[in-house]
N, C-alpha and C. Protein backbone atom coordinates (compact mmCIF):
# COMPACT_ATOMS: atom_id res chain seq x y z
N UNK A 1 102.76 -48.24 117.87
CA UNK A 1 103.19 -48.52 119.22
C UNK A 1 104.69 -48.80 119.25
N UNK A 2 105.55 -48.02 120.09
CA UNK A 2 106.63 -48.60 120.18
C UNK A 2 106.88 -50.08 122.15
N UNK A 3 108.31 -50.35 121.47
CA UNK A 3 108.09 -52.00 122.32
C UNK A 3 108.68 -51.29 123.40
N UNK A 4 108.16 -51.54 124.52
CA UNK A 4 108.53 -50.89 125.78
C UNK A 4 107.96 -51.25 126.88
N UNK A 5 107.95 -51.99 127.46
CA UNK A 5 106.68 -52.36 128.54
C UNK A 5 107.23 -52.05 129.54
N UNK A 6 106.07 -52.13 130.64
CA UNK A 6 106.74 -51.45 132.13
C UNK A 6 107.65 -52.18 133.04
N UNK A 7 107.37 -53.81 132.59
CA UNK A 7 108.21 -54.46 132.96
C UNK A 7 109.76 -54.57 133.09
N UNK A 8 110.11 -53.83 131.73
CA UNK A 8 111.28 -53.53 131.23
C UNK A 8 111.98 -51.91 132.41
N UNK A 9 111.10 -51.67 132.98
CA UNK A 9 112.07 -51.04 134.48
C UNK A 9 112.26 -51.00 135.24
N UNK A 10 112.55 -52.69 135.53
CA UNK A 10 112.70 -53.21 136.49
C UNK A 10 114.39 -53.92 136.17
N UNK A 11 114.81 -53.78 134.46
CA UNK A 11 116.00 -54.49 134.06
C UNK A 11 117.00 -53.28 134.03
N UNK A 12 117.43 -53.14 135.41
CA UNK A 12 118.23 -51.95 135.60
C UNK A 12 119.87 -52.53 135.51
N UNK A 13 120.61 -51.66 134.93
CA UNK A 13 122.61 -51.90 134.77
C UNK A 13 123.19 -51.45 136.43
N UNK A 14 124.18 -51.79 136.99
CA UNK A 14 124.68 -51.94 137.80
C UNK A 14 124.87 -49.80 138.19
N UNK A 15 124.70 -49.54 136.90
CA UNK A 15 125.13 -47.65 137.05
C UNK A 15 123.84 -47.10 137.10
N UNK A 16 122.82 -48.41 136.97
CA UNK A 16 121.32 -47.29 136.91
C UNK A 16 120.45 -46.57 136.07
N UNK A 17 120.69 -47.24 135.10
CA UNK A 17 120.31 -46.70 133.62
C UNK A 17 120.13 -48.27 132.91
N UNK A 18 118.77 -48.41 132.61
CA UNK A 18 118.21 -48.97 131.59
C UNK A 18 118.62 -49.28 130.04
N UNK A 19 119.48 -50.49 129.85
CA UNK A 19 120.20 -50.44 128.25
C UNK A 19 119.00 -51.31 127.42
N UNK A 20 118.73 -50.42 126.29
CA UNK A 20 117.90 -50.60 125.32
C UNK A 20 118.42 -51.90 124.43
N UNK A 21 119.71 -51.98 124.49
CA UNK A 21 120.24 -53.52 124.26
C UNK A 21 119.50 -54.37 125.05
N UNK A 22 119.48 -54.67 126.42
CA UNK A 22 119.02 -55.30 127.18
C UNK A 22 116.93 -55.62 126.32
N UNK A 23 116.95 -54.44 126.43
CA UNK A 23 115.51 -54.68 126.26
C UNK A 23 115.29 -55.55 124.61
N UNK A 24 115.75 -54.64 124.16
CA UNK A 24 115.74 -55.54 122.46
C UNK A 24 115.97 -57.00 122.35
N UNK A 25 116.74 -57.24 123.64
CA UNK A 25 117.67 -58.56 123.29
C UNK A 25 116.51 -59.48 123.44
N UNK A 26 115.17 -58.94 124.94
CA UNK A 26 114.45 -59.77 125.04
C UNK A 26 113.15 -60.47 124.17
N UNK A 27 112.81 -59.35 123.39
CA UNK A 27 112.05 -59.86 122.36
C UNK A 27 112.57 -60.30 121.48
N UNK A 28 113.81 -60.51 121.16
CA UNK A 28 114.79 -61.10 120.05
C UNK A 28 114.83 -62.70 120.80
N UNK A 29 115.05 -62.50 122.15
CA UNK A 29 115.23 -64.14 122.61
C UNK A 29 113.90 -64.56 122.28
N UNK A 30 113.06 -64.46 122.89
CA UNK A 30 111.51 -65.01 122.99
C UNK A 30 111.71 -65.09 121.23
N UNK A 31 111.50 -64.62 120.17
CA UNK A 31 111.08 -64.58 118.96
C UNK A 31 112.53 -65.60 117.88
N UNK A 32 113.78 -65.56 118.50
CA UNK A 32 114.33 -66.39 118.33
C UNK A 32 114.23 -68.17 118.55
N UNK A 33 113.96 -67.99 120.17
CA UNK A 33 113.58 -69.67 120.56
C UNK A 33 112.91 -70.05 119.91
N UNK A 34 111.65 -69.60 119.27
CA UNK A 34 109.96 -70.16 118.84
C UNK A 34 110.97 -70.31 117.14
N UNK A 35 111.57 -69.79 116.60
CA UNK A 35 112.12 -69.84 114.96
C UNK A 35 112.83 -70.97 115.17
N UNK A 36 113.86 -71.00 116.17
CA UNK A 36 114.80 -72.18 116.29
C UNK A 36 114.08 -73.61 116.76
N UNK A 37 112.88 -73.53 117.25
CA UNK A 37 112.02 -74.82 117.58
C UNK A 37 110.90 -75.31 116.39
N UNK A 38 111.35 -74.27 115.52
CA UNK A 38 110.54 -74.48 114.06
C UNK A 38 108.92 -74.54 114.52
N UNK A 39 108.81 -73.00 115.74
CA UNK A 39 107.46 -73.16 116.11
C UNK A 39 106.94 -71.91 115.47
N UNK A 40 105.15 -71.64 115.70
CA UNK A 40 104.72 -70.32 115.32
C UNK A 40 104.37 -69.90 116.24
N UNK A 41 103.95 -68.56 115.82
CA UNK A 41 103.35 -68.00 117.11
C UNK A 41 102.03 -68.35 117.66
N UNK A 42 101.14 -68.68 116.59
CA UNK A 42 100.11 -70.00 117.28
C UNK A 42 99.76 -71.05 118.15
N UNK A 43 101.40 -71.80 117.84
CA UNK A 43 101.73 -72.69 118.78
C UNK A 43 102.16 -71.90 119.88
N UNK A 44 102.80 -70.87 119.94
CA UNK A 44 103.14 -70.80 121.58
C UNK A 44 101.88 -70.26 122.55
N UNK A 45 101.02 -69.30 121.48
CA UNK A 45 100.08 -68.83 122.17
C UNK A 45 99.20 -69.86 122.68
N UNK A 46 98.79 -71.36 121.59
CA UNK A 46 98.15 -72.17 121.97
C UNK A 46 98.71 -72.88 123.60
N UNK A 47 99.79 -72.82 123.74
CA UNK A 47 100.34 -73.19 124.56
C UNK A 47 100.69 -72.59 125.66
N UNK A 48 100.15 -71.19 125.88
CA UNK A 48 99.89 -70.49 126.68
C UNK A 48 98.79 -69.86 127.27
N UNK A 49 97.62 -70.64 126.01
CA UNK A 49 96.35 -70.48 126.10
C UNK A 49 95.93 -69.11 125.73
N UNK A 50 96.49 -68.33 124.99
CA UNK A 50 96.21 -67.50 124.69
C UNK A 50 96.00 -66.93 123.55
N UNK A 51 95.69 -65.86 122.83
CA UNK A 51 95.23 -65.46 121.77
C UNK A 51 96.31 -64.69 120.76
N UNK A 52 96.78 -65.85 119.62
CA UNK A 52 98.01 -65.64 118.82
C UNK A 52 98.16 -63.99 118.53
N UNK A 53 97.28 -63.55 118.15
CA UNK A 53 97.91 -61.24 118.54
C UNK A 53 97.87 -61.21 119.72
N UNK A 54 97.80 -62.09 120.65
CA UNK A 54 98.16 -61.28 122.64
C UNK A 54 99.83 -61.90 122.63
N UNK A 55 100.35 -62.95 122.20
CA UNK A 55 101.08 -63.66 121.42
C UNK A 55 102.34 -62.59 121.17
N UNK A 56 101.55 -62.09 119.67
CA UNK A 56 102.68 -61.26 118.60
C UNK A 56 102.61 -60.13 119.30
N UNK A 57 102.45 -59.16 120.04
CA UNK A 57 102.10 -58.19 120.83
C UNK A 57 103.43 -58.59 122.17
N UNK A 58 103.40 -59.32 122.89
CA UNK A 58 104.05 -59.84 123.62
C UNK A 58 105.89 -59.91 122.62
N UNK A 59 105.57 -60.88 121.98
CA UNK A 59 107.19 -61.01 120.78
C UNK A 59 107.71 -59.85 120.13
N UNK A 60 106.52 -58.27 119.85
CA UNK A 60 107.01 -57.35 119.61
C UNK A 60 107.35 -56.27 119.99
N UNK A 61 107.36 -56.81 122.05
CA UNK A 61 107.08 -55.81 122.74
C UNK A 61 106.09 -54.65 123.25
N UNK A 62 105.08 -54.83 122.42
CA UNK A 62 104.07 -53.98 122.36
C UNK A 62 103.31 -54.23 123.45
N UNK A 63 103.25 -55.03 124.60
CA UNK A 63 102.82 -55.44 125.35
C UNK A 63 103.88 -56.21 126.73
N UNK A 64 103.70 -56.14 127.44
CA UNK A 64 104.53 -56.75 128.62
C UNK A 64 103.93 -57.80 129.12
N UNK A 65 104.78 -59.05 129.17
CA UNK A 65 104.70 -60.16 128.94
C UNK A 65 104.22 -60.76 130.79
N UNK A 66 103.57 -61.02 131.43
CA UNK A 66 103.24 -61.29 132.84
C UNK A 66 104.23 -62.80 133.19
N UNK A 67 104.55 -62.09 134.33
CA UNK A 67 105.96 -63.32 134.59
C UNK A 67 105.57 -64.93 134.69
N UNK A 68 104.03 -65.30 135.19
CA UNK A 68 103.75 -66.48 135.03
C UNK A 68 103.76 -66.75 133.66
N UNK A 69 103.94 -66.20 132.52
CA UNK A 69 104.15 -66.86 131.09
C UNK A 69 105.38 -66.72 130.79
N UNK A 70 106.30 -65.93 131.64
CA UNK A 70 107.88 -66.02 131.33
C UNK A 70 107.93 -67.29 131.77
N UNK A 71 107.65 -67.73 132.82
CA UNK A 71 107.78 -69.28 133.75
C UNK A 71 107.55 -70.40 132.73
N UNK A 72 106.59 -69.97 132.44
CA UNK A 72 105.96 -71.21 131.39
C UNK A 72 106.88 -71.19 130.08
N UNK A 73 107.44 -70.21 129.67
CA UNK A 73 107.87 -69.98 128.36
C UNK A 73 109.41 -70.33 128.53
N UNK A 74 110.06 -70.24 129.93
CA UNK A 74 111.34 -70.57 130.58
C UNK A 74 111.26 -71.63 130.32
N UNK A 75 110.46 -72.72 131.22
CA UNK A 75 109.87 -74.61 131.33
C UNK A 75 110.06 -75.03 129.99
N UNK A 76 109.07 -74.73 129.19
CA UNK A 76 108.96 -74.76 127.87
C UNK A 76 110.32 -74.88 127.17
N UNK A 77 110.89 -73.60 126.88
CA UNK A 77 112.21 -73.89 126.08
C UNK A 77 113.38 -74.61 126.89
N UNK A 78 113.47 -74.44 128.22
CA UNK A 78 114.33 -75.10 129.26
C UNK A 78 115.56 -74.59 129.12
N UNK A 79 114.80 -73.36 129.63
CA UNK A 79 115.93 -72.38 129.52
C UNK A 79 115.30 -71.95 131.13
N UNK A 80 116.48 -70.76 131.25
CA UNK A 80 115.73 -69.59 132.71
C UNK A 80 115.38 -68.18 131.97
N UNK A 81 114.51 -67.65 132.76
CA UNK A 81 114.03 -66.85 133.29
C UNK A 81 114.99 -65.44 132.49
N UNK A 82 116.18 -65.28 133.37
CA UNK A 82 117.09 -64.93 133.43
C UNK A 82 117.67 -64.44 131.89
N UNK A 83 117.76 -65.72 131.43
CA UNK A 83 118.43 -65.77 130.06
C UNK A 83 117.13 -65.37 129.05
N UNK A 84 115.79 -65.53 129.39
CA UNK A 84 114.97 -64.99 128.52
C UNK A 84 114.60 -63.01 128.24
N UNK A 85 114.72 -63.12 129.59
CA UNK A 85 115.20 -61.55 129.79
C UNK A 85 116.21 -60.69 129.40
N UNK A 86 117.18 -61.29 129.22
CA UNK A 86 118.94 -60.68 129.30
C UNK A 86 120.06 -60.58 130.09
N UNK A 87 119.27 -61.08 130.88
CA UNK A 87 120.13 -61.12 132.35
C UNK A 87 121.87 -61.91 132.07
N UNK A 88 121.43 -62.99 131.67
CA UNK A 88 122.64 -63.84 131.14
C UNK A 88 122.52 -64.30 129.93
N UNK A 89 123.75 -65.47 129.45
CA UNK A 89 123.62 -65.37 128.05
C UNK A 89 123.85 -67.36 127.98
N UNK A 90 124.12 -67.72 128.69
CA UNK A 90 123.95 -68.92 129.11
C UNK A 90 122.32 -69.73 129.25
N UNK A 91 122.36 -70.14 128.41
CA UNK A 91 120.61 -71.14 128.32
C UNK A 91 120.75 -71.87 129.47
């Protein structure tokens, strides 16, 4: 499977074209925060109630992540939305 979800075309550049930076960056953030909180992916899934491969599937892109767990996963690290996506680079 490559990481691509449908979600990801909706993160459009100001010229209209979709940057694969953008997209990479987001499973790099999500999979970064959880390393830097010295968490696993267990814990976040536990904490999302969900099932640690719906989890790693989600962190490897292989799956598109539903925005009420971006919310939760935003709250959580206390960060935005925004910045978990790529949008900005500011936590």
């Amino acid at each position: 499977m490559q990481p691509y979800g449908s979600f990801f075309n909706m993160i459009i550049l100001p010229n209209g074209s979709i940057s694969q930076e953008v997209i990479l960056l987001y499973f790099k953030r999500i999979e970064d925060l959880r390393i830097d909180n010295d968490l696993t992916q267990q814990d976040i899934a536990d904490m999302l109630q969900i099932q640690r491969e719906v989890y790693r599937r989600y962190e490897k892109g292989y799956r598109t992540i539903p925005i009420d767990y971006l919310m939760k996963l935003a709250d959580f690290y206390h960060t935005s939305i925004d910045y978990l996506v790529g949008r900005i680079n500011k936590k």
